[in-house]
C-alpha atoms as a PDB file:
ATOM      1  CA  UNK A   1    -148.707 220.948  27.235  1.00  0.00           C
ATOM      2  CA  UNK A   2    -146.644 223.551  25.944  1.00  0.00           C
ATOM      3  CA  UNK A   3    -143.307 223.272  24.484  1.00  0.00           C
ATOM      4  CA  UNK A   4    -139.896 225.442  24.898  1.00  0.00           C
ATOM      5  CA  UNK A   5    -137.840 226.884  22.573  1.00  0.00           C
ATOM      6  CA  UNK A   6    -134.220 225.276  21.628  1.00  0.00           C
ATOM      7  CA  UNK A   7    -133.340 228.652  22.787  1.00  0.00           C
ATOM      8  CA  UNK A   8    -135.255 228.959  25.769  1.00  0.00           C
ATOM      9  CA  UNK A   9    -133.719 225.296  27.068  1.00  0.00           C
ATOM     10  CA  UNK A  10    -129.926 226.064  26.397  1.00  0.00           C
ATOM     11  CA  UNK A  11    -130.350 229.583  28.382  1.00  0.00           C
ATOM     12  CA  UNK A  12    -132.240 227.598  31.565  1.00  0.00           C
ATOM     13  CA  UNK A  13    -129.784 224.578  31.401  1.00  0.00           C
ATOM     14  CA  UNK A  14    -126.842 226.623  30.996  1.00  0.00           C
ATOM     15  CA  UNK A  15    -127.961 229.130  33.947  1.00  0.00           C
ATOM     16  CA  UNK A  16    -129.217 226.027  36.295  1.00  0.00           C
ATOM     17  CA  UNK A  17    -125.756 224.586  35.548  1.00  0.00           C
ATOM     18  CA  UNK A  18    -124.226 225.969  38.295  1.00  0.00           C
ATOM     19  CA  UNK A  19    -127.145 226.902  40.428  1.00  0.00           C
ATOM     20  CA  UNK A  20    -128.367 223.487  40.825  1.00  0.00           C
ATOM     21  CA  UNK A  21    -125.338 222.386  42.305  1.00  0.00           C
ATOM     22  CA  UNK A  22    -125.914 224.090  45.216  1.00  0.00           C
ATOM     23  CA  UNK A  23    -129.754 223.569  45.953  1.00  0.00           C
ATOM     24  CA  UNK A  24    -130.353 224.889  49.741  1.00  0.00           C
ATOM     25  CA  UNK A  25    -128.630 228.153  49.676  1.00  0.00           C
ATOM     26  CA  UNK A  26    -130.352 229.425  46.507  1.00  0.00           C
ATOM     27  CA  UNK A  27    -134.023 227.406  47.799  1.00  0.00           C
ATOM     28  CA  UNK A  28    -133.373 229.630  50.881  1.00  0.00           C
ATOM     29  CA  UNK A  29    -132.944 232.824  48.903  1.00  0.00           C
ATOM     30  CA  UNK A  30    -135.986 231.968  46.892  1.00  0.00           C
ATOM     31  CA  UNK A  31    -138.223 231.248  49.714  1.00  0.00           C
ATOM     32  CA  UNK A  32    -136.909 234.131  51.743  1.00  0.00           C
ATOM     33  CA  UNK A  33    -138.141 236.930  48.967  1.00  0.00           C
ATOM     34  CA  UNK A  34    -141.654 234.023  48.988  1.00  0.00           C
ATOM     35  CA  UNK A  35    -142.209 235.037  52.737  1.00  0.00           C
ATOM     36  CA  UNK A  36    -141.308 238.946  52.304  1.00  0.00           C
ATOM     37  CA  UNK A  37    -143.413 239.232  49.051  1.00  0.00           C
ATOM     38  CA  UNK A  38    -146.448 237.586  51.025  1.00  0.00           C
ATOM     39  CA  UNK A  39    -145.764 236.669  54.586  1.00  0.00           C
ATOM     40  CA  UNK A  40    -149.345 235.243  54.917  1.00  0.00           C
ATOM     41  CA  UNK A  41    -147.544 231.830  53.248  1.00  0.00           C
ATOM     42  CA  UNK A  42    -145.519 231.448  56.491  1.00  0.00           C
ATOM     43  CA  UNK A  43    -149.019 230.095  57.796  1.00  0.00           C
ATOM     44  CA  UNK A  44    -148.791 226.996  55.470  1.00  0.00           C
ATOM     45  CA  UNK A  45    -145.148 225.603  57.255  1.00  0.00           C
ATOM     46  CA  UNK A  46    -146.398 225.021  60.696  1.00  0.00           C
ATOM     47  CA  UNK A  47    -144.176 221.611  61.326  1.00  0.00           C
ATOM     48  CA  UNK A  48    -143.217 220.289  64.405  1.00  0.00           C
ATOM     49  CA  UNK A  49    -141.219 223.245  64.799  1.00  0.00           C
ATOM     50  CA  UNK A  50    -142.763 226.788  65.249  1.00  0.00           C
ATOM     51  CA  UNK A  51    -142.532 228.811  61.704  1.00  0.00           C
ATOM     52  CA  UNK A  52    -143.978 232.349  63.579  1.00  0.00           C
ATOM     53  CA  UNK A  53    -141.642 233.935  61.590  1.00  0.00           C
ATOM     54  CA  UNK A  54    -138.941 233.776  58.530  1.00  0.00           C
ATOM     55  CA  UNK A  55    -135.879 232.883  60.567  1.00  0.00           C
ATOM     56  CA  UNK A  56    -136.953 230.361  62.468  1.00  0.00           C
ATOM     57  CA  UNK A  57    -139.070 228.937  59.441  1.00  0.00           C
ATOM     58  CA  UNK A  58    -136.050 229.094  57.345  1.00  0.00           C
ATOM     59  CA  UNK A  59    -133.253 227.077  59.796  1.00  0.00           C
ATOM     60  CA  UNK A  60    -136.066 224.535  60.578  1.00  0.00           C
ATOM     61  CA  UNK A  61    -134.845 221.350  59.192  1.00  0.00           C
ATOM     62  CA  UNK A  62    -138.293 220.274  58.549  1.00  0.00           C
ATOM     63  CA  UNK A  63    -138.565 223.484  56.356  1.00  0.00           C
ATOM     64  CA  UNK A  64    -134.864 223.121  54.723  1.00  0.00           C
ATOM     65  CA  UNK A  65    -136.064 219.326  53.997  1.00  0.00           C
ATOM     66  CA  UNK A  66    -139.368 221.356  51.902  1.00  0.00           C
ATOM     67  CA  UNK A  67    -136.517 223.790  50.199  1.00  0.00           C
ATOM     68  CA  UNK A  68    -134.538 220.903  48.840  1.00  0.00           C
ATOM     69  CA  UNK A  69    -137.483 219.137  47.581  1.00  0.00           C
ATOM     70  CA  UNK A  70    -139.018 222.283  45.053  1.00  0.00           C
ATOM     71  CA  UNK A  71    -135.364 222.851  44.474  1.00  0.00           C
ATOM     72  CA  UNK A  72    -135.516 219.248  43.042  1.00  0.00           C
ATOM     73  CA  UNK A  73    -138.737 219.969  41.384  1.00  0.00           C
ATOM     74  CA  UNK A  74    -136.988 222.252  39.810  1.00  0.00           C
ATOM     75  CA  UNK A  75    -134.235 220.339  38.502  1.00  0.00           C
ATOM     76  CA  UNK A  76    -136.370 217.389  37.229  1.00  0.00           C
ATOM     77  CA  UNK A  77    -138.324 220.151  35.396  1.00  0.00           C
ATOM     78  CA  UNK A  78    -134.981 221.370  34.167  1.00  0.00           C
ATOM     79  CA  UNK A  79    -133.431 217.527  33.463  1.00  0.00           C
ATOM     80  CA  UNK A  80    -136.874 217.189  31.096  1.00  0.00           C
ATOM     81  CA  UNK A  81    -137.392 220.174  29.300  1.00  0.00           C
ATOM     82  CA  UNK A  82    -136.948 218.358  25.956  1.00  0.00           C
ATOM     83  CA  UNK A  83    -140.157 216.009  27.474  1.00  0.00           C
ATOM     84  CA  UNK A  84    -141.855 218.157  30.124  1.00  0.00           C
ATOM     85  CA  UNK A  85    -144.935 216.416  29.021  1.00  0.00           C
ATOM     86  CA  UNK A  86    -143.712 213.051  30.889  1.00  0.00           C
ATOM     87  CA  UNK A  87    -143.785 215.105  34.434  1.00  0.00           C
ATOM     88  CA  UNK A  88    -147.171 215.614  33.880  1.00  0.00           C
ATOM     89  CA  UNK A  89    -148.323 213.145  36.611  1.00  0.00           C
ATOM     90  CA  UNK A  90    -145.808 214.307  39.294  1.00  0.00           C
ATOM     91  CA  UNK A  91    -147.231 218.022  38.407  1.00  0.00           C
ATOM     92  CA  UNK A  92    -150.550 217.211  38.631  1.00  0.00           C
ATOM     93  CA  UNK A  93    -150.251 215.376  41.784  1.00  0.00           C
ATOM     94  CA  UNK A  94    -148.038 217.928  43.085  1.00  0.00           C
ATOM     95  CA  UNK A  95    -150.976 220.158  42.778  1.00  0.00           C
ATOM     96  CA  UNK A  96    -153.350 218.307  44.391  1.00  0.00           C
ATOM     97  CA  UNK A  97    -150.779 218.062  47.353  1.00  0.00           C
ATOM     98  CA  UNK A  98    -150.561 221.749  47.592  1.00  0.00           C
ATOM     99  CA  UNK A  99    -154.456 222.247  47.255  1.00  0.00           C
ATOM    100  CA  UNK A 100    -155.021 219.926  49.938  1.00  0.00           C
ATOM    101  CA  UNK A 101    -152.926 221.836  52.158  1.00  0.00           C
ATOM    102  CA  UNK A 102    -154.087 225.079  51.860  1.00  0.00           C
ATOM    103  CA  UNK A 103    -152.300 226.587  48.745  1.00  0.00           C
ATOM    104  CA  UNK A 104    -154.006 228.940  46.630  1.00  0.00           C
ATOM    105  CA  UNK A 105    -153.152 229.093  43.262  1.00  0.00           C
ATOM    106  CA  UNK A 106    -152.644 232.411  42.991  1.00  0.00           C
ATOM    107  CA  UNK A 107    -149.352 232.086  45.168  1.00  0.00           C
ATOM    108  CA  UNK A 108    -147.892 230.169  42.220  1.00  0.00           C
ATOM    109  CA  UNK A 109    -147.165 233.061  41.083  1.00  0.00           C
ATOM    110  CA  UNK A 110    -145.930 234.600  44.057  1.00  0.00           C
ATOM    111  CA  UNK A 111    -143.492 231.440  43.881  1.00  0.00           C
ATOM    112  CA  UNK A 112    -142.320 232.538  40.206  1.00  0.00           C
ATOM    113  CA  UNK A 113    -141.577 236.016  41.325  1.00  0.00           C
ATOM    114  CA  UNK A 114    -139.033 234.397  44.565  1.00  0.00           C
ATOM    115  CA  UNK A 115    -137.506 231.639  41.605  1.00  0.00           C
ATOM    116  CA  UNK A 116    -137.136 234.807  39.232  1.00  0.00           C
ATOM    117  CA  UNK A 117    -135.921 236.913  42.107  1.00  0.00           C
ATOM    118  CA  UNK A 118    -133.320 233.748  42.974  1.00  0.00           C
ATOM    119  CA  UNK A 119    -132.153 233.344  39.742  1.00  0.00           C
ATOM    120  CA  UNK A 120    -131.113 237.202  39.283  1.00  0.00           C
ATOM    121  CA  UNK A 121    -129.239 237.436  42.343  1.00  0.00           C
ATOM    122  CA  UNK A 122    -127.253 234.465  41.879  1.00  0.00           C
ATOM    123  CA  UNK A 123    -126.955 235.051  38.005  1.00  0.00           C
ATOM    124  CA  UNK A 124    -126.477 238.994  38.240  1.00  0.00           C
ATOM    125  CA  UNK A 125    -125.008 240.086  34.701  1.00  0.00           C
ATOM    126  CA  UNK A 126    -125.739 237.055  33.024  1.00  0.00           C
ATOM    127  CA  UNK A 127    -129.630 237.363  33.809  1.00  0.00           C
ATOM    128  CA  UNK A 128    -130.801 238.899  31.034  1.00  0.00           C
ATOM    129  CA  UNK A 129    -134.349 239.380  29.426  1.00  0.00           C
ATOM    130  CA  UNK A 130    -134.169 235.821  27.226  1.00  0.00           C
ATOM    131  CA  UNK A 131    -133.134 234.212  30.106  1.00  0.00           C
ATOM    132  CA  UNK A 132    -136.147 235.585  32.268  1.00  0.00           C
ATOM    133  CA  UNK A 133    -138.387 234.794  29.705  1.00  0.00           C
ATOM    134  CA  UNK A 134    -137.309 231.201  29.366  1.00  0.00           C
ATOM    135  CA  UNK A 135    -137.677 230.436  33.022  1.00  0.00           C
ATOM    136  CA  UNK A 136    -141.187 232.264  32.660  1.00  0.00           C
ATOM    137  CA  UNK A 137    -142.488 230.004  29.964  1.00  0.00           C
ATOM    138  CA  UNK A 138    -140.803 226.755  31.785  1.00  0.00           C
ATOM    139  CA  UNK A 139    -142.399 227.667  34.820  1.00  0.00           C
ATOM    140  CA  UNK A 140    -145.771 228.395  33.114  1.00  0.00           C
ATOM    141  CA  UNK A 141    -145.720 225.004  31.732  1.00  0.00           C
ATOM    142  CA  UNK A 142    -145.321 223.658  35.516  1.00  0.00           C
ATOM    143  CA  UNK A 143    -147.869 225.443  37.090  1.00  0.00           C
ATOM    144  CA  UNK A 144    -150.768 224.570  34.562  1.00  0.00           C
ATOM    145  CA  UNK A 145    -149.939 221.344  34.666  1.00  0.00           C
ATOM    146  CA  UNK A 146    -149.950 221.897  38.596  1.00  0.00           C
ATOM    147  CA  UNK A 147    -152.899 224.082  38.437  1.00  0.00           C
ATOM    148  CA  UNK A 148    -155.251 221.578  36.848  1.00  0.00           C
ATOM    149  CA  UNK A 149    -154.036 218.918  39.821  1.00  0.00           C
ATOM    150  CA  UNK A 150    -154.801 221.364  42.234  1.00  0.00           C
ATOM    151  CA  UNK A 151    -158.295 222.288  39.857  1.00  0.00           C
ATOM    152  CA  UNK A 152    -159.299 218.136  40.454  1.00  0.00           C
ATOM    153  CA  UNK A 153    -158.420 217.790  43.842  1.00  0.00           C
ATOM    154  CA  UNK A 154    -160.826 220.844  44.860  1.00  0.00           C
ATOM    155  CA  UNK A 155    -163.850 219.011  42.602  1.00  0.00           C
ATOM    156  CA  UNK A 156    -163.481 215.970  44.065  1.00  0.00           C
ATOM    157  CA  UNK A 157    -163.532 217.223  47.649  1.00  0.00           C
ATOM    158  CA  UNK A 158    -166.518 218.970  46.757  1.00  0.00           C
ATOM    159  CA  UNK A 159    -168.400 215.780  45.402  1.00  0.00           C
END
């Protein structure tokens, strides 16, 4: 597993500082860009509540309960940069999770664009280039680890 720069860390702690305070809202934002930049992923959040389209997807409380839980994803990933290594486990069974339900991995990076997307309006001048590039190689470190759960969950259902 990769590692981050000291630089890279202080720019994502410092701009998480405030974001992560404040989970939902900002989840909401990020999932709402998700659904415009590929609406097809509204298909994967059919709960006990109908998610036909964005609004009603987004004020479901089932879907708000998935929103708080990548937005804490995020923050462990954030609370561990100087050992991402030791999430390695959760990652890789997070990918299996989302491979058994349908994910593609290709919308992991559909996912980066909403978190980048999130983090610029809620940052606005203080989102610069470093910054976007430390988030970038943070979240690439997530999604292989994620990847290669999702990778083993697909070979073993095909055994």
């Amino acid at each position: 597993m990769e590692t981050l720069s000291g630089k890279d860390k202080e720019l994502i702690r410092s701009s998480w500082e405030s974001l992560g305070k404040n989970k939902v809202p900002h989840g909401v934002i990020m999932f709402s860009r998700l659904f415009e930049l590929d609406p097809a992923l509204l298909t994967l959040f059919h709960y006990n509540t109908n998610c036909g389209n964005t609004q009603d997807c987004l004020s479901s409380p089932e879907f708000l309960e998935h929103v708080t839980k990548v937005m804490l994803v995020i923050d462990a990933a954030v609370s561990h940069l100087d050992d991402l290594h030791s999430l390695g486990d959760f990652l890789l069974n997070l990918g299996r999770k989302h491979q058994a339900v349908g994910v593609n991995p290709q919308s992991f990076a559909v996912v980066g664009e909403s978190l980048l997307y999130m983090l610029q309006c809620n940052l606005g001048q203080a989102y610069t280039a470093a910054m976007r590039q430390a988030w970038l190689n943070m979240y690439g470190i997530v999604v292989a680890a994620m990847s290669q759960g999702w990778a083993e969950n697909g070979e073993d259902k095909a055994d």
